[in-house]
C-alpha atoms as a PDB file:
ATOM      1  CA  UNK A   1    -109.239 123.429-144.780  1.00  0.00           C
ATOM      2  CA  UNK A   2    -108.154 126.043-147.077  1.00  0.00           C
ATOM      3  CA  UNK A   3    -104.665 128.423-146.543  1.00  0.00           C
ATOM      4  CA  UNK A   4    -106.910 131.231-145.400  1.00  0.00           C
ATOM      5  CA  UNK A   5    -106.471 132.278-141.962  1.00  0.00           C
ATOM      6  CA  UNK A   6    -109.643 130.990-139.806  1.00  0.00           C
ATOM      7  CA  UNK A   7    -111.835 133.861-139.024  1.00  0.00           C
ATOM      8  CA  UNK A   8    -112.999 134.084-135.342  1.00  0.00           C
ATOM      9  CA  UNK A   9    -110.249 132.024-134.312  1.00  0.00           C
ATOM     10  CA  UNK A  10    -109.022 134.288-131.404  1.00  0.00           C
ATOM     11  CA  UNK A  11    -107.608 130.769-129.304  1.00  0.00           C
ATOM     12  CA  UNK A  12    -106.766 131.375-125.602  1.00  0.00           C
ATOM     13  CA  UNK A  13    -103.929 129.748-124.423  1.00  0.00           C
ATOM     14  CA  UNK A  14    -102.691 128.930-120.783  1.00  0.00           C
ATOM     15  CA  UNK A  15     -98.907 128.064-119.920  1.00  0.00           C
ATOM     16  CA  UNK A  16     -98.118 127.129-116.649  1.00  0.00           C
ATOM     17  CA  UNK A  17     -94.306 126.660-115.489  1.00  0.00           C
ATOM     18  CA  UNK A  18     -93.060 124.463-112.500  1.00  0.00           C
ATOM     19  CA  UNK A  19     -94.797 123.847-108.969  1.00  0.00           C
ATOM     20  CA  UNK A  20     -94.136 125.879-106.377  1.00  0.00           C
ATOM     21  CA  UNK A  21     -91.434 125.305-104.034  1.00  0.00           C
ATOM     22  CA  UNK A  22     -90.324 126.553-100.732  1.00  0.00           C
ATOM     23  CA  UNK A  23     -86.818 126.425 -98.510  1.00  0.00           C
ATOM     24  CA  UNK A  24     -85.171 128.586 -96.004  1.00  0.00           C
ATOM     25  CA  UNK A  25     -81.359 127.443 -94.570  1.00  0.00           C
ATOM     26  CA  UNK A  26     -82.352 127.978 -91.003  1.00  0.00           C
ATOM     27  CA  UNK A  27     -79.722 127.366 -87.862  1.00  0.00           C
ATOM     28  CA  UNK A  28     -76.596 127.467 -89.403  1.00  0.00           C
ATOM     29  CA  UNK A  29     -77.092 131.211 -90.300  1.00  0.00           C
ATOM     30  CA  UNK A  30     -78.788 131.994 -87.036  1.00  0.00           C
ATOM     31  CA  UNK A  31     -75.502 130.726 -85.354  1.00  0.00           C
ATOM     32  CA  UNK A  32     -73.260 132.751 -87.427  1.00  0.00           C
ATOM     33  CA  UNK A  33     -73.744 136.235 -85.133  1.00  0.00           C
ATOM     34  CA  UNK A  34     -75.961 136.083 -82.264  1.00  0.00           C
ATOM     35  CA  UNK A  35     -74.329 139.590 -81.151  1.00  0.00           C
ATOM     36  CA  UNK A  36     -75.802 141.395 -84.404  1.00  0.00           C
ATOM     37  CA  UNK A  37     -79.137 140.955 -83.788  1.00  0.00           C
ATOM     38  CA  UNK A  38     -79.061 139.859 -87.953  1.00  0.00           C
ATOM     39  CA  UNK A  39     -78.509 136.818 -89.906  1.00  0.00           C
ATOM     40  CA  UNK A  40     -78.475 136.189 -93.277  1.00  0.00           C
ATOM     41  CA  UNK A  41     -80.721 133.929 -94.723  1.00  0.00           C
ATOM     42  CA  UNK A  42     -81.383 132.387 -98.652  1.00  0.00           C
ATOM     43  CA  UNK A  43     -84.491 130.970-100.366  1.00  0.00           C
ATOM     44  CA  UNK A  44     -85.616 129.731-103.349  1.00  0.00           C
ATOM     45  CA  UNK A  45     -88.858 129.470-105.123  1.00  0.00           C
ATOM     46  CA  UNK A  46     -90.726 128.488-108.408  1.00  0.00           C
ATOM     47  CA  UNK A  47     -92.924 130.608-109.153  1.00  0.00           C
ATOM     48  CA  UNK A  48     -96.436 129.174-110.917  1.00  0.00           C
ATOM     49  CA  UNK A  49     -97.066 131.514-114.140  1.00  0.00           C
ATOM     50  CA  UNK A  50     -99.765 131.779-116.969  1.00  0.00           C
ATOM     51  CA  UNK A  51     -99.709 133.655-119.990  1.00  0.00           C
ATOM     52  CA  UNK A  52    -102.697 133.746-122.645  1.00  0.00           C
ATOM     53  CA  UNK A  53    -102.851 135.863-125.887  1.00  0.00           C
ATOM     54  CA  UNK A  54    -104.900 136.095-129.064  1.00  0.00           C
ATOM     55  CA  UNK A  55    -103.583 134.336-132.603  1.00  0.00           C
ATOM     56  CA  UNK A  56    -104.297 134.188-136.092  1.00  0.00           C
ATOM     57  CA  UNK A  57    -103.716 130.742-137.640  1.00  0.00           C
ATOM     58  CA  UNK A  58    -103.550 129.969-141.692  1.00  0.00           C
ATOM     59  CA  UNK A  59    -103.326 125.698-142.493  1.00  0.00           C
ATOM     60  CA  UNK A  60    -101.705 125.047-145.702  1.00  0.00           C
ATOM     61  CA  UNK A  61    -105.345 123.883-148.843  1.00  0.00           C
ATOM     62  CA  UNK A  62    -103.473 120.195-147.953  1.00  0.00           C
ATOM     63  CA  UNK A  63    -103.740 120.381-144.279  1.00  0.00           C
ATOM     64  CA  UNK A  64    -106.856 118.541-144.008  1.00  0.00           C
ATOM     65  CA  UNK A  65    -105.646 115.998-146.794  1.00  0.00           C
ATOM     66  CA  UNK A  66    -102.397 115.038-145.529  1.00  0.00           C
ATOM     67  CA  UNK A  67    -103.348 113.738-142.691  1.00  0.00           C
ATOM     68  CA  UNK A  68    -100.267 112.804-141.126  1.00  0.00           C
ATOM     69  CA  UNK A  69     -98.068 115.271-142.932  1.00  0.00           C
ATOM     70  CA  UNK A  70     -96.243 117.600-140.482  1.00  0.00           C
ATOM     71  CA  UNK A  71     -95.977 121.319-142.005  1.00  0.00           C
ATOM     72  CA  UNK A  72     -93.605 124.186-141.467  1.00  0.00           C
ATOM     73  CA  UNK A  73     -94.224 127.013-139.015  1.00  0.00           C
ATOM     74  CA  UNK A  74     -94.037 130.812-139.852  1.00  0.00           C
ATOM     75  CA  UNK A  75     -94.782 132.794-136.804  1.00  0.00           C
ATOM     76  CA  UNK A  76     -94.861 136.713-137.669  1.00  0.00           C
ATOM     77  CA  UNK A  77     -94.702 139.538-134.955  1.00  0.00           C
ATOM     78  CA  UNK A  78     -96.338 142.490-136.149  1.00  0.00           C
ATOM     79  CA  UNK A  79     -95.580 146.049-135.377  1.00  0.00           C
ATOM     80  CA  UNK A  80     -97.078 148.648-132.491  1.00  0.00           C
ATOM     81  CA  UNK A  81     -99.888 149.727-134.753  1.00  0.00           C
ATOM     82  CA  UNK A  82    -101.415 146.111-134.797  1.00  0.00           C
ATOM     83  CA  UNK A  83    -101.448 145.915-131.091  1.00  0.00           C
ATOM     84  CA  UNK A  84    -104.712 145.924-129.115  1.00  0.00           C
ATOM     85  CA  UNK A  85    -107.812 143.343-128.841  1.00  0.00           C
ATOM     86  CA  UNK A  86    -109.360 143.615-132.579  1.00  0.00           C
ATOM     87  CA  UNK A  87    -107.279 140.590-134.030  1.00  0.00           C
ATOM     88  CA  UNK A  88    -108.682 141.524-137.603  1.00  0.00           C
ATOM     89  CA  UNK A  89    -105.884 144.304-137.613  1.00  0.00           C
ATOM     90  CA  UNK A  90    -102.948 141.822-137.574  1.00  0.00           C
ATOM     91  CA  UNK A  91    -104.130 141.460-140.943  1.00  0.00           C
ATOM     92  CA  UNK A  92    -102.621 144.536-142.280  1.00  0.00           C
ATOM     93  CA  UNK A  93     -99.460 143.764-143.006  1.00  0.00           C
ATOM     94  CA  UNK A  94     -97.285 140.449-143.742  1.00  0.00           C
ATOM     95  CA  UNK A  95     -98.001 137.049-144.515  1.00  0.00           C
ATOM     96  CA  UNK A  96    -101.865 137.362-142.356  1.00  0.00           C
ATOM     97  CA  UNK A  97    -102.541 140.058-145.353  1.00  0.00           C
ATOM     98  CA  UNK A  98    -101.148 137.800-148.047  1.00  0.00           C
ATOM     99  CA  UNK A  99    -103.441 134.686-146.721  1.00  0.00           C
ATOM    100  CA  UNK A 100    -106.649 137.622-146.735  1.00  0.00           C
ATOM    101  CA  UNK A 101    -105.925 138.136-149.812  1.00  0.00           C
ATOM    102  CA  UNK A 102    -106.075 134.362-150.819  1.00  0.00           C
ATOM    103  CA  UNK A 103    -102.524 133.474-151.398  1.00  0.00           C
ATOM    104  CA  UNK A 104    -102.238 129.526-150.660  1.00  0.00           C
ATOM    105  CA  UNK A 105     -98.955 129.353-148.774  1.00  0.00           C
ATOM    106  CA  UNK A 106     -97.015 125.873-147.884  1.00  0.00           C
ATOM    107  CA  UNK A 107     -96.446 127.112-144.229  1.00  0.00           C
ATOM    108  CA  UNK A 108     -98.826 126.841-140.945  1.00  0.00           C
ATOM    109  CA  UNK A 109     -98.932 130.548-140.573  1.00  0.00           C
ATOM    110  CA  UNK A 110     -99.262 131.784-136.447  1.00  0.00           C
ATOM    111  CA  UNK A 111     -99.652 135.855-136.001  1.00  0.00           C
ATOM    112  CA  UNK A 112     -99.931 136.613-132.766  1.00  0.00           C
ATOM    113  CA  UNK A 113    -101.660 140.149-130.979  1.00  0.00           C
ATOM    114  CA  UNK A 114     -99.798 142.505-128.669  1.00  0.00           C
ATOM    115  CA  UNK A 115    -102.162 143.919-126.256  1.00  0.00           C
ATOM    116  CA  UNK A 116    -102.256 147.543-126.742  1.00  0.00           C
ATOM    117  CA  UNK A 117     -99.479 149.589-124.463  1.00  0.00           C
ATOM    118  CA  UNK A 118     -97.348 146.627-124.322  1.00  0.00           C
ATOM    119  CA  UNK A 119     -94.421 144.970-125.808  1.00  0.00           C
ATOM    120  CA  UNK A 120     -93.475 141.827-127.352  1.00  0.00           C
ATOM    121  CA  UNK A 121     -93.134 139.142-124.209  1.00  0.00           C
ATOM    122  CA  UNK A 122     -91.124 135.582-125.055  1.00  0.00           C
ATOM    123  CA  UNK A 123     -92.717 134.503-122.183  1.00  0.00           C
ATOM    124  CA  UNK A 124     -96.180 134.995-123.725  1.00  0.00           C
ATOM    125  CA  UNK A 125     -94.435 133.837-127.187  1.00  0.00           C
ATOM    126  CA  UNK A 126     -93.055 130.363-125.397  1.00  0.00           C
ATOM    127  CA  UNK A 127     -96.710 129.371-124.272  1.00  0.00           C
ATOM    128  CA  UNK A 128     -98.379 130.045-127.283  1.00  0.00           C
ATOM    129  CA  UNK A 129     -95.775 127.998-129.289  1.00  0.00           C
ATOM    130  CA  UNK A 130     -96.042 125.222-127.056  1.00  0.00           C
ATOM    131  CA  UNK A 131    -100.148 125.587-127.629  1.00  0.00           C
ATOM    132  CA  UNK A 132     -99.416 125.556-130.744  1.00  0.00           C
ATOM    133  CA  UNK A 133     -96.863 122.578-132.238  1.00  0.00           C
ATOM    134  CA  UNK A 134     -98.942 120.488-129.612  1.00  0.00           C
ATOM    135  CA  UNK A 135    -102.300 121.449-131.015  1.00  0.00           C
ATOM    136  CA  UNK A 136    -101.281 121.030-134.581  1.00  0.00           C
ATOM    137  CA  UNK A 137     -98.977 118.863-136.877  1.00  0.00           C
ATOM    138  CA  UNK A 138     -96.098 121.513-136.898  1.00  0.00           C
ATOM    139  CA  UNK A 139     -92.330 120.445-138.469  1.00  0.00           C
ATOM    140  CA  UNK A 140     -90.221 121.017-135.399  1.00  0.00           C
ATOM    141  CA  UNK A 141     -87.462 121.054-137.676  1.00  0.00           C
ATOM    142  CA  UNK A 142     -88.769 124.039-139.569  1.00  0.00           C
ATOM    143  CA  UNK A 143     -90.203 126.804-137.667  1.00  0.00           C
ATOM    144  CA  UNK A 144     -89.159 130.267-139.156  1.00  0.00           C
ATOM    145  CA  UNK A 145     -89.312 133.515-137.167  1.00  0.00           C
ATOM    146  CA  UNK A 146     -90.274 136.679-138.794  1.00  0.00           C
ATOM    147  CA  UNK A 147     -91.467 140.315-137.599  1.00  0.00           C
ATOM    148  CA  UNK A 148     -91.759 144.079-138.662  1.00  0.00           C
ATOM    149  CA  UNK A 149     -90.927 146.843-136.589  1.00  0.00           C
ATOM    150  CA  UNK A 150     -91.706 146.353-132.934  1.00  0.00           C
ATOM    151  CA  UNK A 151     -92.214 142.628-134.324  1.00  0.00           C
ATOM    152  CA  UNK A 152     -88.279 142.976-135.447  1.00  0.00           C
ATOM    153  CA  UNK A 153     -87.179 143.530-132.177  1.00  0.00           C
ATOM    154  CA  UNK A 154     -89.750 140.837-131.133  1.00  0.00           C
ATOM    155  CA  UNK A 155     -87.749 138.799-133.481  1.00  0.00           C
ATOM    156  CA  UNK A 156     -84.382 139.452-132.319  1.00  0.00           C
ATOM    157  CA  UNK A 157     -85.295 138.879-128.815  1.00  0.00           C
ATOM    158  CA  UNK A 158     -87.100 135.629-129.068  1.00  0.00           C
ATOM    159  CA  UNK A 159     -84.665 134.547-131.117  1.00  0.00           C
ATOM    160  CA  UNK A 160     -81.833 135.101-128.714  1.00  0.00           C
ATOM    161  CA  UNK A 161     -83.913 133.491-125.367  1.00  0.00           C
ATOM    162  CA  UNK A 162     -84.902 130.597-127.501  1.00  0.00           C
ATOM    163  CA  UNK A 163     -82.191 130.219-130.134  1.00  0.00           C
ATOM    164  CA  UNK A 164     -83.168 125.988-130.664  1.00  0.00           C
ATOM    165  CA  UNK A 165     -86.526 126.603-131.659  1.00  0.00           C
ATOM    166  CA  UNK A 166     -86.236 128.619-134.924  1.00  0.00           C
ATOM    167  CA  UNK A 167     -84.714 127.012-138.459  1.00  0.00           C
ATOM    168  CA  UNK A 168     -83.886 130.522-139.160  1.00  0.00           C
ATOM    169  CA  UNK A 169     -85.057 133.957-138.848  1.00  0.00           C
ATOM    170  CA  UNK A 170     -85.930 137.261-140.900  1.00  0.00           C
ATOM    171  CA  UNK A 171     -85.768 140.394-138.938  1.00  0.00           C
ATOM    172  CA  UNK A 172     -87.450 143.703-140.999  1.00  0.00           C
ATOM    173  CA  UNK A 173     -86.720 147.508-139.259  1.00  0.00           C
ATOM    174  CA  UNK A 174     -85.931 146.343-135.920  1.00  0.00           C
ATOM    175  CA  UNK A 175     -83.159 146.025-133.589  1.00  0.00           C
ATOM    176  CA  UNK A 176     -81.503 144.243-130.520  1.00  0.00           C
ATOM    177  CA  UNK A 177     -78.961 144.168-128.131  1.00  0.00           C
ATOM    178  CA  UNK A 178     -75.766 143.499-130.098  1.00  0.00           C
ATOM    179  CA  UNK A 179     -73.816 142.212-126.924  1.00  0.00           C
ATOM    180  CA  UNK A 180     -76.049 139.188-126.976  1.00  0.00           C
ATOM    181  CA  UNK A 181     -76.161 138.308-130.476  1.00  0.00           C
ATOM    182  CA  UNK A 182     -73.674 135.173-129.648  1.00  0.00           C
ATOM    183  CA  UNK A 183     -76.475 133.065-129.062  1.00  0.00           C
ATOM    184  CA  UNK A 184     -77.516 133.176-132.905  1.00  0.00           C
ATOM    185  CA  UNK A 185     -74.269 133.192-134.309  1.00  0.00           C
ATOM    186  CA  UNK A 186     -74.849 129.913-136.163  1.00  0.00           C
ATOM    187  CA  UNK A 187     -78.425 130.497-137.319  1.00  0.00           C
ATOM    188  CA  UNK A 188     -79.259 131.195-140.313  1.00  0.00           C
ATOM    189  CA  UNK A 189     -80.370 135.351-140.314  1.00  0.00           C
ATOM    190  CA  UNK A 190     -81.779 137.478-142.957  1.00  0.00           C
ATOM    191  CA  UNK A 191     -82.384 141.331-142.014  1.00  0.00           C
ATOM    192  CA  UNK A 192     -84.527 143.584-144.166  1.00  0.00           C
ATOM    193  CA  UNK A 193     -84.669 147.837-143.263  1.00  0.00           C
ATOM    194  CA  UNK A 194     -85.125 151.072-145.470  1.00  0.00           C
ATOM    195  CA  UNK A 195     -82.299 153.338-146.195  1.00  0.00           C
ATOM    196  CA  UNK A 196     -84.355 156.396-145.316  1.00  0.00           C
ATOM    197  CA  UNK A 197     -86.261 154.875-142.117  1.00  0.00           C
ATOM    198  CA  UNK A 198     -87.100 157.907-139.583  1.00  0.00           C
ATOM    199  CA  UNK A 199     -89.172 155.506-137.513  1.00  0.00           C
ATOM    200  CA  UNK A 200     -86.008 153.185-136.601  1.00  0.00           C
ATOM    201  CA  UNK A 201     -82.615 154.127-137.480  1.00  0.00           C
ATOM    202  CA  UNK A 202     -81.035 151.736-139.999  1.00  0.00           C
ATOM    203  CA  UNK A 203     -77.987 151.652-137.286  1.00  0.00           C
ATOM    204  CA  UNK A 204     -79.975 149.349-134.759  1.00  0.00           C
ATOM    205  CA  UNK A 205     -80.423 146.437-137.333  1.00  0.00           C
ATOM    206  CA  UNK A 206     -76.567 147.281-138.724  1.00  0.00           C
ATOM    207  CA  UNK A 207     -75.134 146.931-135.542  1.00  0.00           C
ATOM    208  CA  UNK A 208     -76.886 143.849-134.528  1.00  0.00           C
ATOM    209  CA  UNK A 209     -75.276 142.558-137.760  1.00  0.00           C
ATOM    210  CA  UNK A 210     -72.056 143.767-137.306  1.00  0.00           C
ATOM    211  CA  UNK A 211     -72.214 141.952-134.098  1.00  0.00           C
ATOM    212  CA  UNK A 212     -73.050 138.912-135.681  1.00  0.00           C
ATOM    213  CA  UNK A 213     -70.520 139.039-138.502  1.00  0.00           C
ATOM    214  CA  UNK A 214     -67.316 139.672-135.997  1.00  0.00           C
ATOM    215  CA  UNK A 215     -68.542 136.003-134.597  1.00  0.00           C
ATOM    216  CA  UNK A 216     -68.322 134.594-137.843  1.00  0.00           C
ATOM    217  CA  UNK A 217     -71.763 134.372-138.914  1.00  0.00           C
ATOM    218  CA  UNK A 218     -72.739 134.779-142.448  1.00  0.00           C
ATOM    219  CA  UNK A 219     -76.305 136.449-141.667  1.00  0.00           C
ATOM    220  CA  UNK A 220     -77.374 138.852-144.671  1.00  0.00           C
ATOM    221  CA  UNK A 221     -78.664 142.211-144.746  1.00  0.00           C
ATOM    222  CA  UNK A 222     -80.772 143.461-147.476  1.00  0.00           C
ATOM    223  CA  UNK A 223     -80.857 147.570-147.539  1.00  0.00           C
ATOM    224  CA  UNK A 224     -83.778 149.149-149.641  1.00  0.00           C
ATOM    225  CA  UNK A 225     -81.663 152.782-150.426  1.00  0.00           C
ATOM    226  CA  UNK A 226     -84.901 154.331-150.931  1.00  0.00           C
ATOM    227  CA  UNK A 227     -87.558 153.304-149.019  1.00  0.00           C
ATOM    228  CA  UNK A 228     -88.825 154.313-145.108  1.00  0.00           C
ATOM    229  CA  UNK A 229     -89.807 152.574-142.341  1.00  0.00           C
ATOM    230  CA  UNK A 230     -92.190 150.426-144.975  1.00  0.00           C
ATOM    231  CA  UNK A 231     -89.642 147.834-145.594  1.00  0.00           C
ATOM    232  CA  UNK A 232     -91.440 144.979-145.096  1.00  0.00           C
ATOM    233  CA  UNK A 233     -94.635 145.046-148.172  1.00  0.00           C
ATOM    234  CA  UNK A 234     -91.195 144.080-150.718  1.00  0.00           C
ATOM    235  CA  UNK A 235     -89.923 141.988-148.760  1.00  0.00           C
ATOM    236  CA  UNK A 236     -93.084 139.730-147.467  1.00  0.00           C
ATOM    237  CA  UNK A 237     -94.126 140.343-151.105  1.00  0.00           C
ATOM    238  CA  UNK A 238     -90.822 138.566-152.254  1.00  0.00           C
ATOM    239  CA  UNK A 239     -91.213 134.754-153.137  1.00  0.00           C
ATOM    240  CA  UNK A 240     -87.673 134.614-152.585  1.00  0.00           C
ATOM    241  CA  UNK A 241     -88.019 135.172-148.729  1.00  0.00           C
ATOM    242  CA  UNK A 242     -90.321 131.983-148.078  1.00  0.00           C
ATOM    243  CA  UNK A 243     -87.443 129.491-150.632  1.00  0.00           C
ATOM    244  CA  UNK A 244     -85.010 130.774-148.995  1.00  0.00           C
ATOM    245  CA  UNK A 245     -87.044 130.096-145.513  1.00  0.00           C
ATOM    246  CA  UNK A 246     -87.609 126.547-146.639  1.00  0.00           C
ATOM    247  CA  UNK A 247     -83.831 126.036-147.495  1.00  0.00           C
ATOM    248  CA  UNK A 248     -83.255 125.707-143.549  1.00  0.00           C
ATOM    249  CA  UNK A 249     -83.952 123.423-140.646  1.00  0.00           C
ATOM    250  CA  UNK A 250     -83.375 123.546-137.127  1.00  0.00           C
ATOM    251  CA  UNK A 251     -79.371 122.338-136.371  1.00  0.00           C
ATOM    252  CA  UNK A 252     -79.667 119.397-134.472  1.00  0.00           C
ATOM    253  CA  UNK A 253     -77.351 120.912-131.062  1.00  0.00           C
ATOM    254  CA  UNK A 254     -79.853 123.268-130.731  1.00  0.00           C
ATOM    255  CA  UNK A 255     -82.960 120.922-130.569  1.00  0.00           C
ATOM    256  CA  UNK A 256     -82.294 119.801-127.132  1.00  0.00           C
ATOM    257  CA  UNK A 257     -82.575 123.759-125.941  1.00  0.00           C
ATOM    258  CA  UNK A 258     -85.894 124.311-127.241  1.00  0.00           C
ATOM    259  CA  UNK A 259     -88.591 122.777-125.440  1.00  0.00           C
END
């Protein structure tokens, strides 16, 4: 199979968490205060829950060939305009529009659809990636994380819930909550925006790396002085993104966190 992304391949995925579970702490608490006419109670429960979503996929021209080769993951978030039910419009931008076009690249590539009116949800993220490196022969080691706009924020946020999954990630004109940025102090972070972005203020992606930096972390932050909110065509257009993607795996304390 060829690097372009499979047309008509809108999969449906199901993820389904725990069994439900039931418990109440019963006459102890009724014997605390008959006179009240109240008692306090607790419970617990697992709740069953399942997600499903559309997805592009692109395989690697070798997939096919090497056929016990495992292959690094790129999974890119795209931005509010891409949302909806048509997958074809995921690909407008990023590396889905670079595969249209015919670029061969040496990634699996996953793009996943928002449904319209809705915003990026890690628990609809965590299913399909666990659809995903079980369906196909996916590098655990080297999944990268990458998104533009509303996909930025996607990024940070996934990121930051599910910190031992990624090898590294690449933020472009997005933004987070700074006072939880500890979680990906250690992993390796590369943030793209425009200097003269009206959309979404340069501040939320500087502060998120302020945040990081005052934890030690050496993430980078790459400012185009004159461009808008468009700051993601040079940088997914950029060979030097992907190398330096490929540079990274996933740090071994962090493996145990991610499935």
């Amino acid at each position: 199979m060829t690097g372009e992304i499979q047309k008509g391949t809108n999969m449906r995925f199901q993820w389904l968490v725990g069994a439900a579970a039931f418990a109440l702490l019963g006459s102890p608490a009724f014997a605390q205060d008959k006179a009240s006419g109240q008692v306090a109670e607790s419970f617990e429960r697992e709740i069953k829950k399942v997600v499903q979503g559309n997805f592009l996929i692109g395989l690697p021209k070798d997939y096919e060939k090497e056929t016990t080769k495992k292959f690094p993951l790129i999974i890119f978030l795209h931005g509010s305009g891409e949302r909806g039910s048509d997958i074809e419009i995921v690909k407008k931008h990023g590396p889905p529009k670079l595969i249209a076009a015919g670029k061969d690249m040496p990634f699996i590539v996953v793009s996943p659809q928002c449904p319209s009116n809705e915003g990026w949800s890690v628990d609809m993220l965590n299913g399909m990636y666990k659809h995903v490196t079980k369906k196909y022969r996916v590098d655990k080691e080297r999944v990268y994380l990458t998104g533009l706009s509303m996909g930025g924020f996607g990024t940070w946020a996934w990121a930051i819930d599910s910190p031992g999954k990624f090898a590294a990630i690449a933020p472009i004109c997005g933004g987070g909550d700074p006072k939880k940025v500890e979680a990906i102090k250690e992993m390796p972070t590369w943030v793209f925006h425009g200097g003269k972005d009206n959309a979404v203020p340069i501040q939320r992606d500087q502060e998120m790396v302020d945040a990081l930096k005052a934890l030690g972390s050496s993430v980078k932050f790459t400012i185009y002085p004159e461009a808008g909110h468009d700051s993601w065509t040079e940088t997914y257009d950029n060979p030097e993104l992907y190398t330096w993607f490929l540079q990274h795996t996933r740090k071994a304390k962090e493996k145990e966190k991610s499935e």
